[in-house]
PDB file of N, CA and C in Angstrom:
ATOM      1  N   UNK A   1      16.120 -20.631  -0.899  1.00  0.00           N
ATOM      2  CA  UNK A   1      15.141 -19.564  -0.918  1.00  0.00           C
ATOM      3  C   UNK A   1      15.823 -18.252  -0.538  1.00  0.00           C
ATOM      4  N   UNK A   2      15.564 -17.091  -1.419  1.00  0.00           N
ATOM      5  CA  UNK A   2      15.906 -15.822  -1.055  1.00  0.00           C
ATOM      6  C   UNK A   2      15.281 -15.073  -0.144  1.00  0.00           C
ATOM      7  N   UNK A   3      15.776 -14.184   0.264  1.00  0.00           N
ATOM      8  CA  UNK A   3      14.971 -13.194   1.215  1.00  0.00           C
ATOM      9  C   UNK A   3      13.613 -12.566   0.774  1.00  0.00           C
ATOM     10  N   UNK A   4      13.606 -12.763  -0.322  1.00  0.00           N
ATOM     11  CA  UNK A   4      12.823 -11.651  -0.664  1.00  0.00           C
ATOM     12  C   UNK A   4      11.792 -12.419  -1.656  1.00  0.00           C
ATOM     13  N   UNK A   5      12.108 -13.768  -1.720  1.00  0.00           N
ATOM     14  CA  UNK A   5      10.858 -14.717  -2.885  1.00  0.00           C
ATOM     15  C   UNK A   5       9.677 -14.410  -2.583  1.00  0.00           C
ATOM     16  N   UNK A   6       8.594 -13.685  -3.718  1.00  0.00           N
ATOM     17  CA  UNK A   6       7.654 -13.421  -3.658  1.00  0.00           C
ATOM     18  C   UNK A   6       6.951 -12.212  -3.214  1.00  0.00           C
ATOM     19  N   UNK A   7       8.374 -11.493  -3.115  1.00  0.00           N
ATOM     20  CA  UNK A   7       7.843 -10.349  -2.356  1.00  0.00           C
ATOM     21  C   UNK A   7       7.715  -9.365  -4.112  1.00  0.00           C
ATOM     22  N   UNK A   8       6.949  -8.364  -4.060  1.00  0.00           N
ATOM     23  CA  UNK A   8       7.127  -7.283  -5.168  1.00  0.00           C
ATOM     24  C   UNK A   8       7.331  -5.878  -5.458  1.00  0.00           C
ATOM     25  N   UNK A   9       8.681  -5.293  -5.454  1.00  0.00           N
ATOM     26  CA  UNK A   9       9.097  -4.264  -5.395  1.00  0.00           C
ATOM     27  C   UNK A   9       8.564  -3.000  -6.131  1.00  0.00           C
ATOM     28  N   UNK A  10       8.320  -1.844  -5.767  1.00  0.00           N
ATOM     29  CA  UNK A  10       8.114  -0.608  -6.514  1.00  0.00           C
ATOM     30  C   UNK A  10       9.087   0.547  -6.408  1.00  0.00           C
ATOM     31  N   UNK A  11      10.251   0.737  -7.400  1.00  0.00           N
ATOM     32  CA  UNK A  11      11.388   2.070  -7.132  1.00  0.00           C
ATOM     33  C   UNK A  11      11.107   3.077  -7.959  1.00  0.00           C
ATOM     34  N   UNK A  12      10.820   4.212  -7.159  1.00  0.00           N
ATOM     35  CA  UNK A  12      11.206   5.307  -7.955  1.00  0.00           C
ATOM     36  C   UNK A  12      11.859   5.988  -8.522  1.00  0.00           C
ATOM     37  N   UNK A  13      11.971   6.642 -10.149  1.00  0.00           N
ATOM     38  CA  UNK A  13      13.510   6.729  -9.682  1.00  0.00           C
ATOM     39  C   UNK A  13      14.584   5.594 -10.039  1.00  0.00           C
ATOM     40  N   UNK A  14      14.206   4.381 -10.244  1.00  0.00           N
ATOM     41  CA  UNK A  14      14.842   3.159 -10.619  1.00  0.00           C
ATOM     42  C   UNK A  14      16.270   3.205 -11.896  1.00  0.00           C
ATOM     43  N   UNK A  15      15.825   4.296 -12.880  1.00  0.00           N
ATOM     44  CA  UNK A  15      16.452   4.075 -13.889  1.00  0.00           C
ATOM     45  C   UNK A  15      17.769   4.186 -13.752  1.00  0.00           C
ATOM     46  N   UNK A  16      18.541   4.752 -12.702  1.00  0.00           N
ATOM     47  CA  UNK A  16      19.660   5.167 -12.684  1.00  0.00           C
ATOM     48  C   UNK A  16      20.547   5.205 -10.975  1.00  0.00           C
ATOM     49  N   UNK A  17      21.823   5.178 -11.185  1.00  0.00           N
ATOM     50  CA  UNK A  17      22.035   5.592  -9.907  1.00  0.00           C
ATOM     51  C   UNK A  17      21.804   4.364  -8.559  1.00  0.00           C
ATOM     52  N   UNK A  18      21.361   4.875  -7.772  1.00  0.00           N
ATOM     53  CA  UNK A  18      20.997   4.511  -6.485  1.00  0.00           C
ATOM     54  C   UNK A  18      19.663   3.491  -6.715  1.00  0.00           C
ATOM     55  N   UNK A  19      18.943   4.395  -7.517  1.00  0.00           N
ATOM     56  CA  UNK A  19      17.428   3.810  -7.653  1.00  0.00           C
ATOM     57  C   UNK A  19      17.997   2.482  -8.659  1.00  0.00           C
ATOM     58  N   UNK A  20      18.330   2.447  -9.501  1.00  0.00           N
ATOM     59  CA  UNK A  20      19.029   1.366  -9.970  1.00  0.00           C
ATOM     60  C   UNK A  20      19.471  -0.082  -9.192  1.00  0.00           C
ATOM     61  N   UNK A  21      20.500   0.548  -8.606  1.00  0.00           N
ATOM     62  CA  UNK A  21      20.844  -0.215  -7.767  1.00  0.00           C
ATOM     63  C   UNK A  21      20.695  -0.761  -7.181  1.00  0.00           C
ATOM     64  N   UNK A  22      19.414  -0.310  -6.047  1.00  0.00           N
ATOM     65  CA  UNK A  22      18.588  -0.373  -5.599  1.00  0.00           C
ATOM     66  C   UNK A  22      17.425  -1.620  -6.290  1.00  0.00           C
ATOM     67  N   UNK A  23      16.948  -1.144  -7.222  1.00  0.00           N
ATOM     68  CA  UNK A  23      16.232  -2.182  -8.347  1.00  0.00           C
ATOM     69  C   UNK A  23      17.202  -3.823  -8.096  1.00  0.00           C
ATOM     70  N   UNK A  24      18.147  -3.237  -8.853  1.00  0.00           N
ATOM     71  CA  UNK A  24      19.490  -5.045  -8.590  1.00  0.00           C
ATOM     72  C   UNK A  24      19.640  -5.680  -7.725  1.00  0.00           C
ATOM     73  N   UNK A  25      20.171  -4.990  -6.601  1.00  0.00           N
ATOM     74  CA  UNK A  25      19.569  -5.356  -5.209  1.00  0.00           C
ATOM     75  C   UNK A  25      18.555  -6.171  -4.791  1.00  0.00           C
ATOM     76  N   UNK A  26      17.473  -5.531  -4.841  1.00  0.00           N
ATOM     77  CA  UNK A  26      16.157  -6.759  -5.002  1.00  0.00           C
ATOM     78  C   UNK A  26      16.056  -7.606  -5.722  1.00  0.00           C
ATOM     79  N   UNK A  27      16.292  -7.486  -6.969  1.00  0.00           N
ATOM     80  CA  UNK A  27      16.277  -8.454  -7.481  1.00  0.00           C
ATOM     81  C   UNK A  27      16.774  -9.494  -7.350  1.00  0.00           C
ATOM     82  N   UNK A  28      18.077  -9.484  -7.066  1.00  0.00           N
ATOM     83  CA  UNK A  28      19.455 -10.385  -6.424  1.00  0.00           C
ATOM     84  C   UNK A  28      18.240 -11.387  -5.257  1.00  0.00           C
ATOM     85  N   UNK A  29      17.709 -10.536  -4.672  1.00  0.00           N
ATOM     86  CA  UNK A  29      17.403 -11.015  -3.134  1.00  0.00           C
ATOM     87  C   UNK A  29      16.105 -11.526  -3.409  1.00  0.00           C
ATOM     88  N   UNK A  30      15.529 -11.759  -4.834  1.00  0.00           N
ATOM     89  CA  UNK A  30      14.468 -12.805  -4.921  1.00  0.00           C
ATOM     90  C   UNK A  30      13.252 -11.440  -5.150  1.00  0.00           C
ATOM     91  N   UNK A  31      13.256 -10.498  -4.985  1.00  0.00           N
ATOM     92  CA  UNK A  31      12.073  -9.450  -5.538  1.00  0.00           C
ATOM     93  C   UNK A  31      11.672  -9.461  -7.270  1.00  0.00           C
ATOM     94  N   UNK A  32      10.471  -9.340  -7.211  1.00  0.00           N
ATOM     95  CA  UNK A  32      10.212  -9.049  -9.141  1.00  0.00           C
ATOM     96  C   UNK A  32      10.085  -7.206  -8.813  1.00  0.00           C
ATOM     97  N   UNK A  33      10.778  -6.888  -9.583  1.00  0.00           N
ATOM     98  CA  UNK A  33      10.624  -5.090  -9.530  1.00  0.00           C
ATOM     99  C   UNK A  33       9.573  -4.740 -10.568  1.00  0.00           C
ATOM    100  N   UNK A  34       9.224  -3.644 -10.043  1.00  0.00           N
ATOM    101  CA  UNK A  34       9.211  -2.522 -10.884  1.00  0.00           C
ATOM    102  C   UNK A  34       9.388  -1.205 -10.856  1.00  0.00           C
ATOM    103  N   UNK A  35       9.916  -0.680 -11.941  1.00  0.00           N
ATOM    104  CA  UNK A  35      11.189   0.025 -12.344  1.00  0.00           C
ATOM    105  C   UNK A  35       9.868   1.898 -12.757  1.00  0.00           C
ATOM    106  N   UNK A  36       9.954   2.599 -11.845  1.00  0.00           N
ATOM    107  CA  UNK A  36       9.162   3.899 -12.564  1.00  0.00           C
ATOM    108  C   UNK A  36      10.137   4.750 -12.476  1.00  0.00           C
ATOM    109  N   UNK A  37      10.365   5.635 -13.644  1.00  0.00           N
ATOM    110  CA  UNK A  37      11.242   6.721 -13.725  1.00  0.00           C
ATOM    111  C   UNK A  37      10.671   7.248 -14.970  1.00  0.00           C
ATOM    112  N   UNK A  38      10.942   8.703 -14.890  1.00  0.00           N
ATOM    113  CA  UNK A  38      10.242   9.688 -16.185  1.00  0.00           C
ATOM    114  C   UNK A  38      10.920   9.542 -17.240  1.00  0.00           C
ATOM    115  N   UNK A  39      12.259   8.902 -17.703  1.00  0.00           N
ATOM    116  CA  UNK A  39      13.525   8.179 -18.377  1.00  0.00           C
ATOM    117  C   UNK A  39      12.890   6.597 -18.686  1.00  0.00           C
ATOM    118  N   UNK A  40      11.931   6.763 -19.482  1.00  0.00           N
ATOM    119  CA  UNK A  40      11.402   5.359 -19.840  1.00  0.00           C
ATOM    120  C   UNK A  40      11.732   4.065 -20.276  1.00  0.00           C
ATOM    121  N   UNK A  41      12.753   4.831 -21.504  1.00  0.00           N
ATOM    122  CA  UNK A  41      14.246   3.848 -22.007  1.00  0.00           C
ATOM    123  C   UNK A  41      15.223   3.633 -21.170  1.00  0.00           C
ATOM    124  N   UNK A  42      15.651   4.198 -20.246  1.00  0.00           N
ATOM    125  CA  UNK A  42      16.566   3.713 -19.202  1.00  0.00           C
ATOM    126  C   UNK A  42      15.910   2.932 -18.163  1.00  0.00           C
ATOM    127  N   UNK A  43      14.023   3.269 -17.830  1.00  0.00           N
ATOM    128  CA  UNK A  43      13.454   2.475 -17.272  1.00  0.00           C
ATOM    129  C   UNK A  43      13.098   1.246 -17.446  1.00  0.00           C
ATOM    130  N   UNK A  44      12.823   0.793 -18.669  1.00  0.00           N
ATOM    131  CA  UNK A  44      12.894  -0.574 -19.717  1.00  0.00           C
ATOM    132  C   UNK A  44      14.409  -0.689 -19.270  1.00  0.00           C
ATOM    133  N   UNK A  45      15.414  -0.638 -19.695  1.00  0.00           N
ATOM    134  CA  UNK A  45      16.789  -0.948 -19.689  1.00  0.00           C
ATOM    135  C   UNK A  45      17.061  -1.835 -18.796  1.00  0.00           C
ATOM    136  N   UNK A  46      16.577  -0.960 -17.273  1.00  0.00           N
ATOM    137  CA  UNK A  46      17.079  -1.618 -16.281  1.00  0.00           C
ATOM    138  C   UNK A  46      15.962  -2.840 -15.884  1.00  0.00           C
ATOM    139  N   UNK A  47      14.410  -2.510 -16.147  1.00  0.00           N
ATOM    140  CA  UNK A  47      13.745  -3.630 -15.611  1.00  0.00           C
ATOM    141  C   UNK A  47      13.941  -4.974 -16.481  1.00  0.00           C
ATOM    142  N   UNK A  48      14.333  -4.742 -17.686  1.00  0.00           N
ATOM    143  CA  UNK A  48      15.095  -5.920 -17.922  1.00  0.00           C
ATOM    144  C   UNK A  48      16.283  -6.551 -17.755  1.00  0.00           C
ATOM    145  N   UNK A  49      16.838  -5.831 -17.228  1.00  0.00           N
ATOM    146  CA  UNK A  49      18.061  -6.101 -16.738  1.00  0.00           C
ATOM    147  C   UNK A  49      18.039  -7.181 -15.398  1.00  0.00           C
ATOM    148  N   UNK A  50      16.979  -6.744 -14.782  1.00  0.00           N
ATOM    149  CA  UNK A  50      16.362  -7.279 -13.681  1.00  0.00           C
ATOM    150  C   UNK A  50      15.147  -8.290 -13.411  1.00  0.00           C
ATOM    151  N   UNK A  51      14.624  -8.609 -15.053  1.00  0.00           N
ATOM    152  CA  UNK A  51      13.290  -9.266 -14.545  1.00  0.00           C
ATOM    153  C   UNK A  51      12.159  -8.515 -14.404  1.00  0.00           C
ATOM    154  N   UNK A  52      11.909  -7.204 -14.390  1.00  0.00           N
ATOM    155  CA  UNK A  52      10.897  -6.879 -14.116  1.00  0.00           C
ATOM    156  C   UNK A  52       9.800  -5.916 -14.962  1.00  0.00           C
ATOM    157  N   UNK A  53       9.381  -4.823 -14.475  1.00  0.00           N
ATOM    158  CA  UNK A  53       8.454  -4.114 -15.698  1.00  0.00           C
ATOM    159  C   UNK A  53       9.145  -2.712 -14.870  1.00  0.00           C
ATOM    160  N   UNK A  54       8.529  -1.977 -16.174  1.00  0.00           N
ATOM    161  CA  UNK A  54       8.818  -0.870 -16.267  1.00  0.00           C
ATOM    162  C   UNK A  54       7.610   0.378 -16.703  1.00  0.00           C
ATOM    163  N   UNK A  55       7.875   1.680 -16.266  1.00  0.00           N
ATOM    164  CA  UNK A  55       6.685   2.818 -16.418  1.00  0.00           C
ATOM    165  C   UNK A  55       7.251   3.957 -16.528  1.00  0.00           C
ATOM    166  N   UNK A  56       7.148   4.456 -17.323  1.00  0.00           N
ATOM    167  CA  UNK A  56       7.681   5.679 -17.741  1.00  0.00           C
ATOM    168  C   UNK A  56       6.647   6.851 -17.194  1.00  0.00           C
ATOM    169  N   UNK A  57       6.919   7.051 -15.730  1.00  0.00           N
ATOM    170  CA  UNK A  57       6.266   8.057 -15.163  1.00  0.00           C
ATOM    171  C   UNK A  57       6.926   9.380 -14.642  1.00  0.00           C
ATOM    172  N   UNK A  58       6.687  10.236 -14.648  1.00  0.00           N
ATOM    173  CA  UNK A  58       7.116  11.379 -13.661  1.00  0.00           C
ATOM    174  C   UNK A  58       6.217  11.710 -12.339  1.00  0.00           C
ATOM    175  N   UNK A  59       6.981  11.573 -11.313  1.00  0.00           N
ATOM    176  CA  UNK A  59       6.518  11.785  -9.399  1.00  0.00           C
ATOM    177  C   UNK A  59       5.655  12.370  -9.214  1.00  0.00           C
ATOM    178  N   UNK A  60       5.289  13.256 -10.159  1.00  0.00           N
ATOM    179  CA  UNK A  60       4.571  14.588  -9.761  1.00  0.00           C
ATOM    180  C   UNK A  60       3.519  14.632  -9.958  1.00  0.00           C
ATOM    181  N   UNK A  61       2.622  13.403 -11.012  1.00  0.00           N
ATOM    182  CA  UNK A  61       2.044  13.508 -11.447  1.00  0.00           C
ATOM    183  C   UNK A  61       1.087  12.198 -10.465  1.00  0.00           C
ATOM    184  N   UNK A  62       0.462  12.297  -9.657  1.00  0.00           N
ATOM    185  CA  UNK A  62      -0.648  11.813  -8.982  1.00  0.00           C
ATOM    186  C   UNK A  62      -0.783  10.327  -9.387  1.00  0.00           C
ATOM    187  N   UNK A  63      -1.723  10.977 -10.516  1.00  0.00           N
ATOM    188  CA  UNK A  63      -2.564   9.946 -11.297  1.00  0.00           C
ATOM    189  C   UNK A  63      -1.725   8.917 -11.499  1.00  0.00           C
ATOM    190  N   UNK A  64      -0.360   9.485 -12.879  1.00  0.00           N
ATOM    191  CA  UNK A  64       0.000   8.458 -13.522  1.00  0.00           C
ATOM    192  C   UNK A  64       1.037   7.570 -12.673  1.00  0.00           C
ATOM    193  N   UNK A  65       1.217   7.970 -11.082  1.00  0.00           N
ATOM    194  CA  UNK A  65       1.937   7.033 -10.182  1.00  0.00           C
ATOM    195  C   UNK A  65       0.774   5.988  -9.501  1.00  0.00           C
ATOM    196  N   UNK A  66      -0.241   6.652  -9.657  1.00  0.00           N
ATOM    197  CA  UNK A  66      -1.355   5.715  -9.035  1.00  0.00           C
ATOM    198  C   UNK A  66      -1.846   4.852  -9.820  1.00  0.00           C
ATOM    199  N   UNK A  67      -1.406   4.481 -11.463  1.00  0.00           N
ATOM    200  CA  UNK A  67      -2.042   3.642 -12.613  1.00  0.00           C
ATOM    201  C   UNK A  67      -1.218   2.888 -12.220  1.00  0.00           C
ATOM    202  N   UNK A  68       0.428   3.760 -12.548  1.00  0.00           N
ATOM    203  CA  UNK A  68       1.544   2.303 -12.468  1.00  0.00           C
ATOM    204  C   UNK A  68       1.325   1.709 -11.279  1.00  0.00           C
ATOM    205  N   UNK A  69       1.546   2.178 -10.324  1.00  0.00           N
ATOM    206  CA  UNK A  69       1.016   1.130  -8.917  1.00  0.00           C
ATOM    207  C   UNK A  69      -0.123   0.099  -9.415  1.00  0.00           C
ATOM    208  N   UNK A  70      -1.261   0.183 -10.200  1.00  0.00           N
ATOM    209  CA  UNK A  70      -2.372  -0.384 -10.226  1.00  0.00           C
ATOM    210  C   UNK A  70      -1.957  -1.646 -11.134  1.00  0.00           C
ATOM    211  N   UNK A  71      -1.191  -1.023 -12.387  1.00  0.00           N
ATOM    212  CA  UNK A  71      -0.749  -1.959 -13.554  1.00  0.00           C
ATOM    213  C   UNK A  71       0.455  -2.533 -13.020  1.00  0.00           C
ATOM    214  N   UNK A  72       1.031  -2.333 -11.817  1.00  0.00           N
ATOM    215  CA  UNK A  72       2.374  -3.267 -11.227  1.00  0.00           C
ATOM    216  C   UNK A  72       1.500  -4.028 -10.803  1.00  0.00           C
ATOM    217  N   UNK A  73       0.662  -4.237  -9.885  1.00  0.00           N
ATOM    218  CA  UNK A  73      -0.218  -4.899  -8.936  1.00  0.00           C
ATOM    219  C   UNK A  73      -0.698  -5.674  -9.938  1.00  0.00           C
ATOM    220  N   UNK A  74      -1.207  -5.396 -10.781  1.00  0.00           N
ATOM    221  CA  UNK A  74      -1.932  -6.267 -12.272  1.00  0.00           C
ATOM    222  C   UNK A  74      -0.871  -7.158 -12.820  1.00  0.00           C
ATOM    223  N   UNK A  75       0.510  -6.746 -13.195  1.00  0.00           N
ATOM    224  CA  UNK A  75       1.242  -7.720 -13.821  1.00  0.00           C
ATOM    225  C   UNK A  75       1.840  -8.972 -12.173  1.00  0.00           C
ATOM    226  N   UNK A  76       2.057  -7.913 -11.862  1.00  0.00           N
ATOM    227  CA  UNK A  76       3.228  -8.564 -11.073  1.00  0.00           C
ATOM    228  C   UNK A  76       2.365  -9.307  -9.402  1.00  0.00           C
ATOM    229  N   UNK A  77       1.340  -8.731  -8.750  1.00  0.00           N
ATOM    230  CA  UNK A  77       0.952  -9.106  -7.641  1.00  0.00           C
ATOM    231  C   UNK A  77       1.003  -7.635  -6.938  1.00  0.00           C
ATOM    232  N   UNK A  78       0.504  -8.042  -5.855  1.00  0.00           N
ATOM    233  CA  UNK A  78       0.709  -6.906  -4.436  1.00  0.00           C
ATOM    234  C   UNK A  78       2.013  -6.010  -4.455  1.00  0.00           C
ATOM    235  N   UNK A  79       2.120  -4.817  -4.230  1.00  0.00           N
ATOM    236  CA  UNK A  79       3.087  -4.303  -4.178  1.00  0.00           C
ATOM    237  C   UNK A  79       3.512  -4.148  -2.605  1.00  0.00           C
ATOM    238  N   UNK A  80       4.997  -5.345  -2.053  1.00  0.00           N
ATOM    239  CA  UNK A  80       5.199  -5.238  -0.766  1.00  0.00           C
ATOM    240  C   UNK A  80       6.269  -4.341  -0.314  1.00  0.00           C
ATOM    241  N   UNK A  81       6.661  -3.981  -1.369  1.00  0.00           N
ATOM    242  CA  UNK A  81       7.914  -3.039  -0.996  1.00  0.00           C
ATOM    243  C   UNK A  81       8.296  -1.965  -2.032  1.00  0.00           C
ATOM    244  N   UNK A  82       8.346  -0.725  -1.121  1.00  0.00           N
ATOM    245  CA  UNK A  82       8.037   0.277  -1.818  1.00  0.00           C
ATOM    246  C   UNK A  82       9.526   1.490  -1.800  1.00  0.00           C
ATOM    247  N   UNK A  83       9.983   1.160  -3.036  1.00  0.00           N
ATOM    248  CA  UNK A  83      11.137   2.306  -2.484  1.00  0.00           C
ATOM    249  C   UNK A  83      10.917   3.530  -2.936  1.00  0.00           C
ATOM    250  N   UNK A  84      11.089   4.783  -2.463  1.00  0.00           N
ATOM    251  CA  UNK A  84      10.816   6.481  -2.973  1.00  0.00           C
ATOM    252  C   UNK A  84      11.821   7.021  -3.157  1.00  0.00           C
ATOM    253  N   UNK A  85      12.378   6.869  -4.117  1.00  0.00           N
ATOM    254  CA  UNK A  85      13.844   7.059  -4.505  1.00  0.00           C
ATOM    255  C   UNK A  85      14.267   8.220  -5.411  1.00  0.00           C
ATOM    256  N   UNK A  86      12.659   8.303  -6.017  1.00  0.00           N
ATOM    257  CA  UNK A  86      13.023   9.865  -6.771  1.00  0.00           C
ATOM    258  C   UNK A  86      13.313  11.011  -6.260  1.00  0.00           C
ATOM    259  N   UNK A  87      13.765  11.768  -6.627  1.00  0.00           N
ATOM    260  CA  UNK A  87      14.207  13.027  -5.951  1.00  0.00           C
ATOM    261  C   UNK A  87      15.243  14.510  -6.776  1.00  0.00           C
ATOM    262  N   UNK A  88      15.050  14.852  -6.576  1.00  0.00           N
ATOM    263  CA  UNK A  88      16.067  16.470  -7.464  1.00  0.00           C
ATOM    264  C   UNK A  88      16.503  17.041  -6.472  1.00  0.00           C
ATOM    265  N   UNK A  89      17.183  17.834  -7.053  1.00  0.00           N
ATOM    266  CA  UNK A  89      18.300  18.678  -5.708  1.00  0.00           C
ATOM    267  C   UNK A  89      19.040  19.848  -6.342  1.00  0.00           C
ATOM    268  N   UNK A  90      19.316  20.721  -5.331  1.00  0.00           N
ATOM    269  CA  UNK A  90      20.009  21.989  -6.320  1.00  0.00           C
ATOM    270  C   UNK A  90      20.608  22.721  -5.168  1.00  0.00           C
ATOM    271  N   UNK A  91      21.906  22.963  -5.174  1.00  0.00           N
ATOM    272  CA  UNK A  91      23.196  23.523  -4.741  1.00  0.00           C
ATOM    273  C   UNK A  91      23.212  24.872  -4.988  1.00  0.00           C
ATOM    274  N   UNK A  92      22.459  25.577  -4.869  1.00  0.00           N
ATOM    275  CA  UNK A  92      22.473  27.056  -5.060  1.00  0.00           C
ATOM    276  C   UNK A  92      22.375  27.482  -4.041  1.00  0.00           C
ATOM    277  N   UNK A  93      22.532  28.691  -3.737  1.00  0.00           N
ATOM    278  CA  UNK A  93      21.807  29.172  -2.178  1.00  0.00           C
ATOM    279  C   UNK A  93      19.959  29.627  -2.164  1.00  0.00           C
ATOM    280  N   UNK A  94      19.707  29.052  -1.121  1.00  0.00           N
ATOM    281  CA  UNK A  94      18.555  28.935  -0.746  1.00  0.00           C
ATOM    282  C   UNK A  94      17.673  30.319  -0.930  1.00  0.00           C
ATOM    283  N   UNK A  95      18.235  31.810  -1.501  1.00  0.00           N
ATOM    284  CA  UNK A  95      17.659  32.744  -1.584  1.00  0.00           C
ATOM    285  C   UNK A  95      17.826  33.329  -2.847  1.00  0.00           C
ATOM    286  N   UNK A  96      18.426  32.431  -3.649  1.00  0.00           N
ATOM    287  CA  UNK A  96      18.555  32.485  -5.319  1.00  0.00           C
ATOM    288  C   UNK A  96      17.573  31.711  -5.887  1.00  0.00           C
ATOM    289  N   UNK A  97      16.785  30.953  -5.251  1.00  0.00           N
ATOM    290  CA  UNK A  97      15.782  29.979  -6.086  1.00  0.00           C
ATOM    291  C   UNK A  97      14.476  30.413  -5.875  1.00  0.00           C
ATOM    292  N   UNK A  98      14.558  30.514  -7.241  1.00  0.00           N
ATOM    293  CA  UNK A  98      12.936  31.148  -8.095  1.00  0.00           C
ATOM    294  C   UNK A  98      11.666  30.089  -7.578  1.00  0.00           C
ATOM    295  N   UNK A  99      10.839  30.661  -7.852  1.00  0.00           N
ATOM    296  CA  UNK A  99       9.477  30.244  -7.232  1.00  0.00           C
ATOM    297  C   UNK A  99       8.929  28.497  -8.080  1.00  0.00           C
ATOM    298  N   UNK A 100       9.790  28.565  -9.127  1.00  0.00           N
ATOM    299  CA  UNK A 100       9.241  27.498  -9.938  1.00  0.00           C
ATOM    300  C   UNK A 100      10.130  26.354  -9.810  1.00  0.00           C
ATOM    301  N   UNK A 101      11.422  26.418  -9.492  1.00  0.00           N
ATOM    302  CA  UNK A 101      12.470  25.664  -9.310  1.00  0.00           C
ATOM    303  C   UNK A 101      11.617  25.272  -7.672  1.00  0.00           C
ATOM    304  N   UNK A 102      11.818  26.211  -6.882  1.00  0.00           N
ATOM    305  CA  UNK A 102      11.285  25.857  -5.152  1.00  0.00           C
ATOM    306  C   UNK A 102       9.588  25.189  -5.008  1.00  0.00           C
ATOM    307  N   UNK A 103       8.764  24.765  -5.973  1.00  0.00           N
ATOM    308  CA  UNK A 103       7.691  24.278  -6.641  1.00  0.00           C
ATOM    309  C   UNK A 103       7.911  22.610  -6.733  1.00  0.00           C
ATOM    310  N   UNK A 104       9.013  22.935  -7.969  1.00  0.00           N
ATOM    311  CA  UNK A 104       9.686  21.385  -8.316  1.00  0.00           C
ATOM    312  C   UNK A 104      10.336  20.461  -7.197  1.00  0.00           C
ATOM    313  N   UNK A 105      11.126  21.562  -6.561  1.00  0.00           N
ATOM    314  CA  UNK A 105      11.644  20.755  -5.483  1.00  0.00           C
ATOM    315  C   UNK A 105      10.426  19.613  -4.711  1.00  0.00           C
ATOM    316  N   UNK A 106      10.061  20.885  -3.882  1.00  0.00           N
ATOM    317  CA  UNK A 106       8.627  20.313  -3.428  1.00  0.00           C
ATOM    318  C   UNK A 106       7.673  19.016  -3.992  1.00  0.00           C
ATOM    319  N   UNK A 107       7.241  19.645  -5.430  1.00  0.00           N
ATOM    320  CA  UNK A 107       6.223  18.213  -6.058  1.00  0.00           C
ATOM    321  C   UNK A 107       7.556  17.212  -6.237  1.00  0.00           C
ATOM    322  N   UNK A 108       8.407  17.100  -6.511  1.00  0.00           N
ATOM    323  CA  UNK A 108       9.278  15.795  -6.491  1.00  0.00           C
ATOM    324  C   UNK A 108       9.267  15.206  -5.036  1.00  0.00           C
ATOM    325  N   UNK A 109      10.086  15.831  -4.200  1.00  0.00           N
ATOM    326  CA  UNK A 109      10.704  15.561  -3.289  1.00  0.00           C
ATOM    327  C   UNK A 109       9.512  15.257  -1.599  1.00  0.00           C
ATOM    328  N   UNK A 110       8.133  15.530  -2.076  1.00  0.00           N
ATOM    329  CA  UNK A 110       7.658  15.712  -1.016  1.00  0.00           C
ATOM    330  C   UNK A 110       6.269  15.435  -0.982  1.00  0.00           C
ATOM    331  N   UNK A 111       5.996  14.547  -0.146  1.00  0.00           N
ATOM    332  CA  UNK A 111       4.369  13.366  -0.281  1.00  0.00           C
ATOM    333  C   UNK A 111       2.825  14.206  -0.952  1.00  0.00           C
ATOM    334  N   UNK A 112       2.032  13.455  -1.228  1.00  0.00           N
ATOM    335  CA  UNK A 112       1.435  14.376  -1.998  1.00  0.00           C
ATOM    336  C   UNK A 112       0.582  15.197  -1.507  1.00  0.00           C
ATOM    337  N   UNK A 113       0.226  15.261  -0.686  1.00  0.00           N
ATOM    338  CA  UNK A 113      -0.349  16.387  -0.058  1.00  0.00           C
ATOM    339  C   UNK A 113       0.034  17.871  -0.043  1.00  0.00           C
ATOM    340  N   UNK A 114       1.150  17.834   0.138  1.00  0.00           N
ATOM    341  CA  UNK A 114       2.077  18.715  -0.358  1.00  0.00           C
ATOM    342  C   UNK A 114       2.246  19.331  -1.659  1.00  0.00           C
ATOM    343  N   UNK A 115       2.103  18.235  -2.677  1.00  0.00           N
ATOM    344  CA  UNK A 115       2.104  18.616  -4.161  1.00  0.00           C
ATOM    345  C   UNK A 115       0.908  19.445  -4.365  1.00  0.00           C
ATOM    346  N   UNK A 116      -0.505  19.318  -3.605  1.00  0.00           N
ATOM    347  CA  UNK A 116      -1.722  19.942  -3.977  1.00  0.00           C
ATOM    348  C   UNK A 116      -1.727  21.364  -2.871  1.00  0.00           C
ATOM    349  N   UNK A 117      -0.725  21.756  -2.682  1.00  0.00           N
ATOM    350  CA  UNK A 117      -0.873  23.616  -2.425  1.00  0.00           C
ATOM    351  C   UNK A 117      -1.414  24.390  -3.544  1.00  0.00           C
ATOM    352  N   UNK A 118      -2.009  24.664  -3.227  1.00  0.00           N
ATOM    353  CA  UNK A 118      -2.104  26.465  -4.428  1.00  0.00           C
ATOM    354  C   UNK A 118      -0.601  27.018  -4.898  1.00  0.00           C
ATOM    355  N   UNK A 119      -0.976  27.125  -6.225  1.00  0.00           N
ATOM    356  CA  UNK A 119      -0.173  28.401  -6.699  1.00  0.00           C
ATOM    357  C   UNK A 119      -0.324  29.258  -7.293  1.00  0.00           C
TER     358      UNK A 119
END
């Protein structure tokens, strides 16, 4: 028995990278994933790679992270483990970034409460 039999993973972010990896990882360790990234074909890619499903979502968007959660829970069971793996980033200096880039940061990178400020 693995560590992780029966348990059911959710990565954000999955398609690539870390989040990827991350995805394999669990899987290795007995998790069924699923794989959300706005990269849908790389998101398929990897949840088969792994056993699992896949959603071609972007972070930002409320709703369509709250379906896939609903339709993971539907295919797969309970969602017990949750990784937040999406994220963007930008190496500029902090007084060069425009109002829409410093927006994005934010709705990616930062829980949703946050995403629902005014603009």
């Amino acid at each position: 028995m693995s560590t992780l039999d029966g348990r059911v993973a959710l990565v954000t972010g999955g398609a690539s990278g870390i989040g990827r990896a991350t995805a394999q990882r669990l899987a290795r360790d007995g998790a069924t994933v699923a794989v959300i990234d706005r990269d849908g074909a790389a998101a398929r890619a990897v949840a088969d790679e792994v056993g699992g499903e896949a959603f071609e979502v972007d972070v930002r968007d409320g709703d369509a992270v709250r379906a896939a959660v609903a339709a993971t829970a539907a295919a797969l069971g309970a969602v017990t483990i949750l990784v937040n793996n999406a994220g963007v980033g930008d190496l500029r200096p902090l007084h060069t970034v425009d109002e829409r880039l410093w927006h994005r940061l934010l709705d990616v990178n930062s829980p949703a409460p946050i995403t629902r400020w005014p603009r």
